[in-house]
Protein backbone atom coordinates (compact mmCIF):
# COMPACT_ATOMS: atom_id res chain seq x y z
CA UNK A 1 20.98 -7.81 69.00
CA UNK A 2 18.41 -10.10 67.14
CA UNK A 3 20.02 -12.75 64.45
CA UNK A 4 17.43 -10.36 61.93
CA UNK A 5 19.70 -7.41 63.48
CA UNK A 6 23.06 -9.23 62.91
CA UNK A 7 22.26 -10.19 59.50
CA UNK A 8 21.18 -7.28 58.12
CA UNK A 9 25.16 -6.22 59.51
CA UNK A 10 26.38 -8.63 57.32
CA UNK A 11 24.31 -8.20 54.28
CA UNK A 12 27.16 -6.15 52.18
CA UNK A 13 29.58 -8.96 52.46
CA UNK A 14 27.00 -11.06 51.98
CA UNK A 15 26.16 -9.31 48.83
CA UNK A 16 30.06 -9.15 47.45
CA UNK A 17 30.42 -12.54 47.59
CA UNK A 18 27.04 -14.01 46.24
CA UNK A 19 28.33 -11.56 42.98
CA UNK A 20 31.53 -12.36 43.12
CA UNK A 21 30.01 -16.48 42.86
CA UNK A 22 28.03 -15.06 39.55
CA UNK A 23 30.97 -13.47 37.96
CA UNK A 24 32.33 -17.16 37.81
CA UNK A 25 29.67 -19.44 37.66
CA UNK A 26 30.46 -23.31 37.35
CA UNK A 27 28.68 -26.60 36.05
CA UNK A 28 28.17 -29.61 37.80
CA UNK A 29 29.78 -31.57 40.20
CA UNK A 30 33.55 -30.25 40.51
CA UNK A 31 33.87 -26.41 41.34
CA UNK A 32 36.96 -25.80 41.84
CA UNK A 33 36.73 -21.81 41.97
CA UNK A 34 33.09 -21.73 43.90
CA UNK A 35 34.48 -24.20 46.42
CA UNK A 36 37.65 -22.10 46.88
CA UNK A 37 35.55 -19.38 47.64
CA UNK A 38 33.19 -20.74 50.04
CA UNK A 39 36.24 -21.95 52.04
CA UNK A 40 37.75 -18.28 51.73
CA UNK A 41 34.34 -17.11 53.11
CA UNK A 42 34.18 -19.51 56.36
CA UNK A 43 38.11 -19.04 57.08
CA UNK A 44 38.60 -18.14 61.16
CA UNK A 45 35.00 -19.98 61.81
CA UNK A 46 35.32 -22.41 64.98
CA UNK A 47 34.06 -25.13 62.04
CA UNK A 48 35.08 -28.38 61.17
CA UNK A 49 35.24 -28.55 57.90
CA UNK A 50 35.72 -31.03 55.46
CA UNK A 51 35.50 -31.49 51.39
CA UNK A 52 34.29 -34.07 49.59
CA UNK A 53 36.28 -36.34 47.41
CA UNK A 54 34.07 -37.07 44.40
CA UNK A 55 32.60 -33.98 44.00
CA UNK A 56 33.14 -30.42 45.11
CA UNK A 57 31.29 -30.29 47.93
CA UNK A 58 32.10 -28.35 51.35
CA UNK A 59 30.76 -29.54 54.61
CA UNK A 60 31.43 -28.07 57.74
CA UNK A 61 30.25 -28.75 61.47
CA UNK A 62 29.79 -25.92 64.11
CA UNK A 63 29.50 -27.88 67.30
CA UNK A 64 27.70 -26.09 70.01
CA UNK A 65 28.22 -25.15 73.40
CA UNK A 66 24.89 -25.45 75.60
CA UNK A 67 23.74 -28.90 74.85
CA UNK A 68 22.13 -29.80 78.64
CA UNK A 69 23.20 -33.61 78.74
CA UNK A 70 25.52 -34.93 76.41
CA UNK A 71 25.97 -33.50 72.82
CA UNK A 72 22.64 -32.83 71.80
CA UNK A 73 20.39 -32.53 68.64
CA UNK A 74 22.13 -32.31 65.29
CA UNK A 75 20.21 -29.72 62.28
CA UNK A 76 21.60 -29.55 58.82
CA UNK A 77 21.34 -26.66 56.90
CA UNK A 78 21.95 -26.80 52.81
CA UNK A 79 22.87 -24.68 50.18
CA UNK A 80 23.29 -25.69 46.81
CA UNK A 81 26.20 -23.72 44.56
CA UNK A 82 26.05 -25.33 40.77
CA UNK A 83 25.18 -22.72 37.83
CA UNK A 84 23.34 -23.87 34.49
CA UNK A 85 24.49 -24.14 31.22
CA UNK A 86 22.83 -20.38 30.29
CA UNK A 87 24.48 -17.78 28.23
CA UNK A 88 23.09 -14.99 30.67
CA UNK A 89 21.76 -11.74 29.09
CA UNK A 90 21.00 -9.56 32.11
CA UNK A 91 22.96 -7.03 31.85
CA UNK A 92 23.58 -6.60 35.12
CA UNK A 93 27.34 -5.17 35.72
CA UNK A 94 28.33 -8.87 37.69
CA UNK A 95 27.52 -10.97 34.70
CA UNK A 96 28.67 -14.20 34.13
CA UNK A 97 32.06 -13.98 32.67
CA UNK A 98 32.38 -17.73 31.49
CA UNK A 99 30.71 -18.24 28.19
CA UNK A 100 27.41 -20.53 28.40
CA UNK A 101 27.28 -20.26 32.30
CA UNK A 102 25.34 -18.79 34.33
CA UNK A 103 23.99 -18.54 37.89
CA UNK A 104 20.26 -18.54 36.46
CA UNK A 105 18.91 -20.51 39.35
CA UNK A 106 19.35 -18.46 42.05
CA UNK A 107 22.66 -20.98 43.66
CA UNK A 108 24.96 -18.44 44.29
CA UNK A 109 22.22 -16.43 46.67
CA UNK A 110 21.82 -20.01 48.55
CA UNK A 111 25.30 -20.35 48.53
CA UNK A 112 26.08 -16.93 50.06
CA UNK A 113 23.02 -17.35 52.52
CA UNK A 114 24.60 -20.54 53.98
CA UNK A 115 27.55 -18.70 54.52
CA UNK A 116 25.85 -15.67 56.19
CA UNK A 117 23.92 -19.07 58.78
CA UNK A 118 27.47 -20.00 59.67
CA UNK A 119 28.86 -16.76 60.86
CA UNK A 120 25.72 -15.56 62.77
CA UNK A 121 25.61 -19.25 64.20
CA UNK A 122 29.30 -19.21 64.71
CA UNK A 123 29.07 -16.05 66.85
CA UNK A 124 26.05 -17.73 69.19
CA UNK A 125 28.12 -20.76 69.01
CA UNK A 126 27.67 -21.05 73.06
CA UNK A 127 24.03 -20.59 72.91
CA UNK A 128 23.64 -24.11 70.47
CA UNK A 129 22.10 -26.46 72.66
CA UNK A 130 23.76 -29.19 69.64
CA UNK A 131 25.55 -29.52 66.37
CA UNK A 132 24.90 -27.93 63.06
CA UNK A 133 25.75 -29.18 59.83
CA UNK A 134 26.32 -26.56 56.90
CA UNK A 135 26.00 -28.77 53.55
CA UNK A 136 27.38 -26.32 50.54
CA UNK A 137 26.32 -29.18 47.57
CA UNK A 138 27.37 -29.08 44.12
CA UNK A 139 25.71 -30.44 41.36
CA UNK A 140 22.05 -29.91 41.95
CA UNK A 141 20.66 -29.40 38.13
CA UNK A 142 20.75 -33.16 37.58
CA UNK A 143 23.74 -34.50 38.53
CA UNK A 144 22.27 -35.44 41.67
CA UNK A 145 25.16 -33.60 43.97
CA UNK A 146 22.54 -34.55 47.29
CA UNK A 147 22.61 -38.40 46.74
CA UNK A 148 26.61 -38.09 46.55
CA UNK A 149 27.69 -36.16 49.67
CA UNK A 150 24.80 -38.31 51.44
CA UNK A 151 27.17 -41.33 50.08
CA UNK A 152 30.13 -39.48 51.47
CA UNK A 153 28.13 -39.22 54.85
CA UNK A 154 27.27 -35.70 54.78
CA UNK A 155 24.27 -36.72 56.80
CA UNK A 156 26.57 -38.22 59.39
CA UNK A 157 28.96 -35.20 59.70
CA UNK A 158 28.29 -34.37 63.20
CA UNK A 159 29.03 -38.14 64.26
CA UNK A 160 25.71 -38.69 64.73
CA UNK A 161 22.54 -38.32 62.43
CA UNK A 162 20.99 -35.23 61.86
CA UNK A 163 17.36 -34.88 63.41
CA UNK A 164 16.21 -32.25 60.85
CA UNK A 165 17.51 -30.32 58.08
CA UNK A 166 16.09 -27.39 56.38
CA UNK A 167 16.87 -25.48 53.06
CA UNK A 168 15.87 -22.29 51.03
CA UNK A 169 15.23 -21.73 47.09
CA UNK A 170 14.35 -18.09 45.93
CA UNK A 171 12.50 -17.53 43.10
CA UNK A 172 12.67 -14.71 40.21
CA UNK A 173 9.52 -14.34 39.73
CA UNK A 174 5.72 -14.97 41.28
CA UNK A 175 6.71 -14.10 44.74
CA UNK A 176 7.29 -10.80 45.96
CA UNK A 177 10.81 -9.95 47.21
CA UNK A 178 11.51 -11.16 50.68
CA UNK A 179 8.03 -12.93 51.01
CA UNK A 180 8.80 -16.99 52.01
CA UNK A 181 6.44 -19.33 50.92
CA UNK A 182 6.11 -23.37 51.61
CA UNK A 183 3.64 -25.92 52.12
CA UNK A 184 3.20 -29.75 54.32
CA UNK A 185 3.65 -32.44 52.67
CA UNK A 186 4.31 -32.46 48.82
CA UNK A 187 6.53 -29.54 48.00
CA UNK A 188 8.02 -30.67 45.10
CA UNK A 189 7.67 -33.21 41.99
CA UNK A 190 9.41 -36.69 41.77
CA UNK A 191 11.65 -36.31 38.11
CA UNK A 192 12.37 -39.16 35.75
CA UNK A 193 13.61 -38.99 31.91
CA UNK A 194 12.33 -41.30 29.36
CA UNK A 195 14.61 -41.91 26.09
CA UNK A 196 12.82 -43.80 23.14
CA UNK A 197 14.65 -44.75 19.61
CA UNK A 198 12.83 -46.08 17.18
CA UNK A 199 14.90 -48.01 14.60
CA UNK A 200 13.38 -48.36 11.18
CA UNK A 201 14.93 -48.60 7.98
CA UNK A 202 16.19 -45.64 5.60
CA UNK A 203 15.23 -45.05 2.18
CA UNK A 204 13.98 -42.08 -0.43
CA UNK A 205 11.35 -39.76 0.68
CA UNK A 206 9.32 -40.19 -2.24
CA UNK A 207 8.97 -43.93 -1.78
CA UNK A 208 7.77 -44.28 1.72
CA UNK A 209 6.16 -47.65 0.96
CA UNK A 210 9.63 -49.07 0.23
CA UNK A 211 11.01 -47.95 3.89
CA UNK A 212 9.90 -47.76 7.37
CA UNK A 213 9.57 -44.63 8.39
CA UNK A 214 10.59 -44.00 12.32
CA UNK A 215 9.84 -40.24 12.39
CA UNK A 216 6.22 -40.86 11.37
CA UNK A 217 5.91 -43.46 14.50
CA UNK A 218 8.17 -41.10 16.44
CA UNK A 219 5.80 -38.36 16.58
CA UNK A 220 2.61 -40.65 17.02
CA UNK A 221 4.76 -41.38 20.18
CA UNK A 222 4.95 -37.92 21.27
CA UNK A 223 1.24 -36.86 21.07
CA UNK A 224 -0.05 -40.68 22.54
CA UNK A 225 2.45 -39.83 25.60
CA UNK A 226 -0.01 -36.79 26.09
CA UNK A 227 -3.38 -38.35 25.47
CA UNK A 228 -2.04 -41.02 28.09
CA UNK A 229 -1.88 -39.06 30.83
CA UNK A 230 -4.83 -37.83 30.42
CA UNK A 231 -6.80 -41.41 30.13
CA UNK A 232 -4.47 -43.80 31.88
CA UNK A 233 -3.95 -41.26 35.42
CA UNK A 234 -6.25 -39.63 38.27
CA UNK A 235 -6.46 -35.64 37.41
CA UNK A 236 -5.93 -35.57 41.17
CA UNK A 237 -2.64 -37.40 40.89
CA UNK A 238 -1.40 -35.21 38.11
CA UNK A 239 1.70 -36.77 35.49
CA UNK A 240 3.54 -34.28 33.26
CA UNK A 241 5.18 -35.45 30.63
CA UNK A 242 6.70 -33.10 28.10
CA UNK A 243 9.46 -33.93 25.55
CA UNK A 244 12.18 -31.50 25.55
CA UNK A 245 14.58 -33.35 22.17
CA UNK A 246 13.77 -34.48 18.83
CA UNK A 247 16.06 -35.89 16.51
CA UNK A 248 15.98 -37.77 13.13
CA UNK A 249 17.13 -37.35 9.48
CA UNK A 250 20.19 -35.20 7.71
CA UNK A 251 17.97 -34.44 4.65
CA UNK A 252 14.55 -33.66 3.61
CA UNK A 253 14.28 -36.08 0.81
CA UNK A 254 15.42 -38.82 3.17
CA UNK A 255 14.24 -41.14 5.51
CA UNK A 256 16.43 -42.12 8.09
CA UNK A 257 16.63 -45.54 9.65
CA UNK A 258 16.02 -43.85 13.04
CA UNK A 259 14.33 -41.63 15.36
CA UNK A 260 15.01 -40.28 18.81
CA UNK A 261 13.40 -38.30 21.33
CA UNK A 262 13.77 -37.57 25.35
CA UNK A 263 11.05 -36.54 27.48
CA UNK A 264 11.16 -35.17 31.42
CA UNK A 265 8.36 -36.61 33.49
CA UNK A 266 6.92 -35.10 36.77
CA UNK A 267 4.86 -36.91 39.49
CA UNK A 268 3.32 -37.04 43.04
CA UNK A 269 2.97 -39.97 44.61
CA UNK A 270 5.04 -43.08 44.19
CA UNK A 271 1.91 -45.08 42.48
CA UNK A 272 1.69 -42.86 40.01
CA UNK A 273 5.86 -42.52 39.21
CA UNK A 274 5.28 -46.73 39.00
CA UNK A 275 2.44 -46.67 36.58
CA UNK A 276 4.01 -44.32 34.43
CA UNK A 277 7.37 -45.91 34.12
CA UNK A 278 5.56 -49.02 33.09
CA UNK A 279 3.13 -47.53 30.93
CA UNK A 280 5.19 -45.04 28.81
CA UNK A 281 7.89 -47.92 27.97
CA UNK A 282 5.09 -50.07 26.80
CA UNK A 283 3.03 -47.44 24.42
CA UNK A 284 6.42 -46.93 22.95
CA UNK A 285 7.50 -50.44 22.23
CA UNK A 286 3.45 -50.78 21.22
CA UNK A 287 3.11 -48.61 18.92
CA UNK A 288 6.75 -49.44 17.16
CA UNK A 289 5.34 -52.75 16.97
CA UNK A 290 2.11 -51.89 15.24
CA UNK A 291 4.01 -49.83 12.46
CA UNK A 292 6.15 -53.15 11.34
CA UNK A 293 9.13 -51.10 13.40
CA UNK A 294 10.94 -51.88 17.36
CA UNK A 295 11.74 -49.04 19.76
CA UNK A 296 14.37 -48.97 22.67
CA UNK A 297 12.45 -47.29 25.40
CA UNK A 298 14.51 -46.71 28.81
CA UNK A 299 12.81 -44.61 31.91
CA UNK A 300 15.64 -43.54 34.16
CA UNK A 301 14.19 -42.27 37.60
CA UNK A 302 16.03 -39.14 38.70
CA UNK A 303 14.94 -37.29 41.95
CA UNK A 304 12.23 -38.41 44.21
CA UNK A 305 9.33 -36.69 45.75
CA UNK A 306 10.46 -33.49 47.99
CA UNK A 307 8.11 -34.08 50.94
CA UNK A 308 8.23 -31.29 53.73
CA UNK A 309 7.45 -33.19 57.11
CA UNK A 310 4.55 -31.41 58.51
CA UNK A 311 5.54 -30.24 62.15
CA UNK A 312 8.78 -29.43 60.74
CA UNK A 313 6.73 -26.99 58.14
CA UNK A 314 4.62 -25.35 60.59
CA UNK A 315 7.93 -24.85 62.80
CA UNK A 316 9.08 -23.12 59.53
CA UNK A 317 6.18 -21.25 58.91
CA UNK A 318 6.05 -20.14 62.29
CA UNK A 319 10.01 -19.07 62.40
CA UNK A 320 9.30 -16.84 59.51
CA UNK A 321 6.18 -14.91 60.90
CA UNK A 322 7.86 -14.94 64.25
CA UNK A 323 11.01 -13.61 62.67
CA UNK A 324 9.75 -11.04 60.35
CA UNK A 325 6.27 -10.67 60.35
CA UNK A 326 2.86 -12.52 59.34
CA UNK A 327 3.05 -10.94 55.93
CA UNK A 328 6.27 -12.37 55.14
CA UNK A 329 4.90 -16.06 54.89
CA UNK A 330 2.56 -16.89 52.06
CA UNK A 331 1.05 -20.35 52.42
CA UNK A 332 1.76 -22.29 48.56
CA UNK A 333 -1.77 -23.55 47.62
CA UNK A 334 -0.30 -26.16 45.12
CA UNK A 335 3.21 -28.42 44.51
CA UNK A 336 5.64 -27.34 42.00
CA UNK A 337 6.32 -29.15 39.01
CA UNK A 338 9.83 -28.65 39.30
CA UNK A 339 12.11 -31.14 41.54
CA UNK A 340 14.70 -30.80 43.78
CA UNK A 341 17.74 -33.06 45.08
CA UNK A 342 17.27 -31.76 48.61
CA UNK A 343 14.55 -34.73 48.47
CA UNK A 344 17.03 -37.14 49.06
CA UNK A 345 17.62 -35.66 52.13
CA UNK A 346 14.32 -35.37 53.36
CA UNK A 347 13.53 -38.77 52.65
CA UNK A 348 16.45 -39.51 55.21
CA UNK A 349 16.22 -36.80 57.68
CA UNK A 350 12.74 -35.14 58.60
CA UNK A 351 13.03 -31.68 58.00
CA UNK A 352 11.70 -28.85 55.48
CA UNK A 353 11.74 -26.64 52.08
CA UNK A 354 10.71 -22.94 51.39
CA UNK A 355 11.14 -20.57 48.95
CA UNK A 356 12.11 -16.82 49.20
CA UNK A 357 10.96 -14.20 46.79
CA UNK A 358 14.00 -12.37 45.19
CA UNK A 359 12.35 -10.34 42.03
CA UNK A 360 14.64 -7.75 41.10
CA UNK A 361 12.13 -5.73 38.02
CA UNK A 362 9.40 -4.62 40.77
CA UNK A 363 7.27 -6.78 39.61
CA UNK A 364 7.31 -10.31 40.27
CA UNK A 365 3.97 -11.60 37.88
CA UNK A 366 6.27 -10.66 34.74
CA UNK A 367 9.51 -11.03 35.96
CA UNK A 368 11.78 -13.76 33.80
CA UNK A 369 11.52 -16.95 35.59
CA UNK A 370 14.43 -19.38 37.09
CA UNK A 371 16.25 -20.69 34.37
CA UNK A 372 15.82 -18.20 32.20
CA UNK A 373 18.67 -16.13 30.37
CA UNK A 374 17.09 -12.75 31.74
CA UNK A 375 16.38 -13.89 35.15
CA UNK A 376 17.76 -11.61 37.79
CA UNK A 377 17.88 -11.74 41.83
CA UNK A 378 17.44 -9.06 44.39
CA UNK A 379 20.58 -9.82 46.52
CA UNK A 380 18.79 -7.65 49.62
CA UNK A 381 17.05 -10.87 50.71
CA UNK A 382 20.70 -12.59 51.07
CA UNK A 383 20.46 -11.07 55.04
CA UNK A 384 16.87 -12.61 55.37
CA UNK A 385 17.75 -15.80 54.14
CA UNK A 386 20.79 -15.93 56.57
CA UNK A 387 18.57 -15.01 59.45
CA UNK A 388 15.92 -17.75 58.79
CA UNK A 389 18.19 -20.55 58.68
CA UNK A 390 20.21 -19.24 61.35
CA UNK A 391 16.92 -19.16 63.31
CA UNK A 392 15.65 -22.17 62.08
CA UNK A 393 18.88 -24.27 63.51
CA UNK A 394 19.10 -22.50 66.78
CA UNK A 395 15.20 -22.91 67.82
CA UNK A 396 15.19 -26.32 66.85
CA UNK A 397 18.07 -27.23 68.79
CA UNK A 398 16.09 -26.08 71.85
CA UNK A 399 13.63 -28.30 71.18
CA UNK A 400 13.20 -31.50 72.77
């Protein structure tokens, strides 16, 4: 039988346990209950497997059996299994049961996915002409779960480093269901945070004059941020920069000694993440100045750049079509805004991203997007996603 074949044999359990992960969705790093889970899913695998000991992590190597000289290539597969802090309102009849979580990203389809690579890999294991590394990563909605279990040596696992590594993100919306999309080269933004406080000094609202008013410089900030980027940077190098918290005051009549506000920034290139670190922190501290007030202004790079390496992209591409037809790849014309912590890895390792339509309304345009308290996932791609990573590792083992 085909690996499309085998998965789609495996797609029920599949299914059970990517909704028994949503029933119980956790935050963060540590896991406990997803990790326990993941470990009850690869139990009787010929793995070696391993967890990690600041975070919840599960690794686990499946060392293969037809390498022609030696040991061989080594491919990493990921899956990432954190939930956000969402109070979900779905409906669906697996809902979150833990208050304020929720598996609103789409991590507990990756997570099952991985799971469904291992065991079709696992049953081929004498086909593998090398190693393959299944990374099940915690911690992906910023706490940066990738750059930890690459400190724990994650990239390393097989004794030897990985040659290319490959992971999957499906998508509630804009794709059709089952329809993989990716692109060479810039995939993904580069994130960074800026936090600003302005510090002036309190008094009564009707006497302005007799204060300094930060929330009046505060907001200047905010809308100067915006005009900014679009004087100071190349259209063609896009910068977002939106701010996402607000805070000042306990009273209407009162003008508080401070102001503070966060903003997320997105960017493409590394020039243009350096410019803006420099320049935001300076129109900040500026414009405090010019107002008789100071302002702390920290940027705090977060992920960089997710870069798909181009050969291993059109091997990617070309896996899908080959593996389920030429209408289930759809070429991304543009990068996504959002970022990703599987960057880290393919800044290390050369390898490549897709995403895998999962819209479960019938209609993908209108569909509530990742992140959202509504959003909901067709589980029926879970044997798909399986299948292409499965794929993915064993071609490009055979590869010289």
């Amino acid at each position: 039988m085909s690996l499309r074949a085998d998965a789609h044999e495996i797609q029920g359990e599949l299914a059970q346990l990517r909704r028994a992960l949503h029933r119980e969705p956790e935050i963060g790093l540590h896991l406990p209950r997803t990790q326990e889970k993941v470990l009850a899913a690869l139990d009787g695998l010929p793995l070696e497997i391993s967890t990690g000991t600041t975070l919840s992590s599960v690794t686990a190597v499946l060392r293969g059996g037809a390498a022609p000289e030696g040991p061989g290539p080594v491919v990493l597969l990921r899956g990432d299994m954190d939930a956000l802090p969402v109070s979900e309102r779905t409906g669906v009849e697996f809902s979150s049961r833990i208050d304020g979580a929720m598996h609103a990203c789409g991590h507990d389809l990756h997570t099952a996915g991985l799971v469904g690579a291992a065991r079709l890999l696992a049953d081929r294991r004498e086909l593998l002409a090398g190693d393959v590394v299944f990374m099940f990563q915690p911690g992906e909605e910023g706490w940066d779960g990738a750059g930890h279990m690459i400190e724990e040596g994650v990239l390393e696992a097989a004794g030897r480093p990985a040659d290319a590594a490959y992971g999957l993100h499906v998508t509630s919306s804009s794709y059709p269901t089952g329809v993989f999309t990716s692109r060479p080269g810039p995939l993904m933004a580069a994130s960074a945070g800026l936090h600003v406080r302005v510090l002036g000094a309190g008094g009564h609202g009707s006497r302005p004059h007799d204060a300094l008013d930060p929330i009046q410089t505060a907001c200047e900030m905010v809308t100067a941020l915006q005009t900014m980027v679009t004087r100071r940077f190349d259209v063609f190098d896009p910068v977002v920069i939106t701010v996402g918290t607000f805070h000042a005051g306990t009273r209407r009549n009162i003008i508080p000694d401070e102001a503070v506000f966060e903003a997320t920034i997105r960017t493409f290139s590394a020039q243009a993440a350096e410019r803006v670190a420099e320049a935001a922190v300076r129109l900040c501290q500026d414009m405090a100045t010019a107002h008789g007030l100071t302002a702390e202004a920290d940027f705090s790079p977060e992920y960089p750049l997710t870069v798909n390496d181009t050969v291993e992209h059109i091997f990617l591409a070309d896996t899908v079509r080959e593996t389920f037809g030429e209408e289930y790849f759809e070429p991304m014309p543009d990068p996504i805004t959002g970022s990703e912590d599987f960057s880290r890895v393919l800044d290390r390792v050369p390898g490549a991203f897709a995403f895998l339509g999962a819209d479960a309304t019938g209609d993908p345009k209108t569909a509530p997007t990742n992140h959202s308290p509504r959003a909901t996932f067709d589980d029926t791609v879970l044997s798909d996603a399986a299948a292409l990573l499965a794929n993915l590792a064993e071609r490009r083992l055979q590869r010289p």
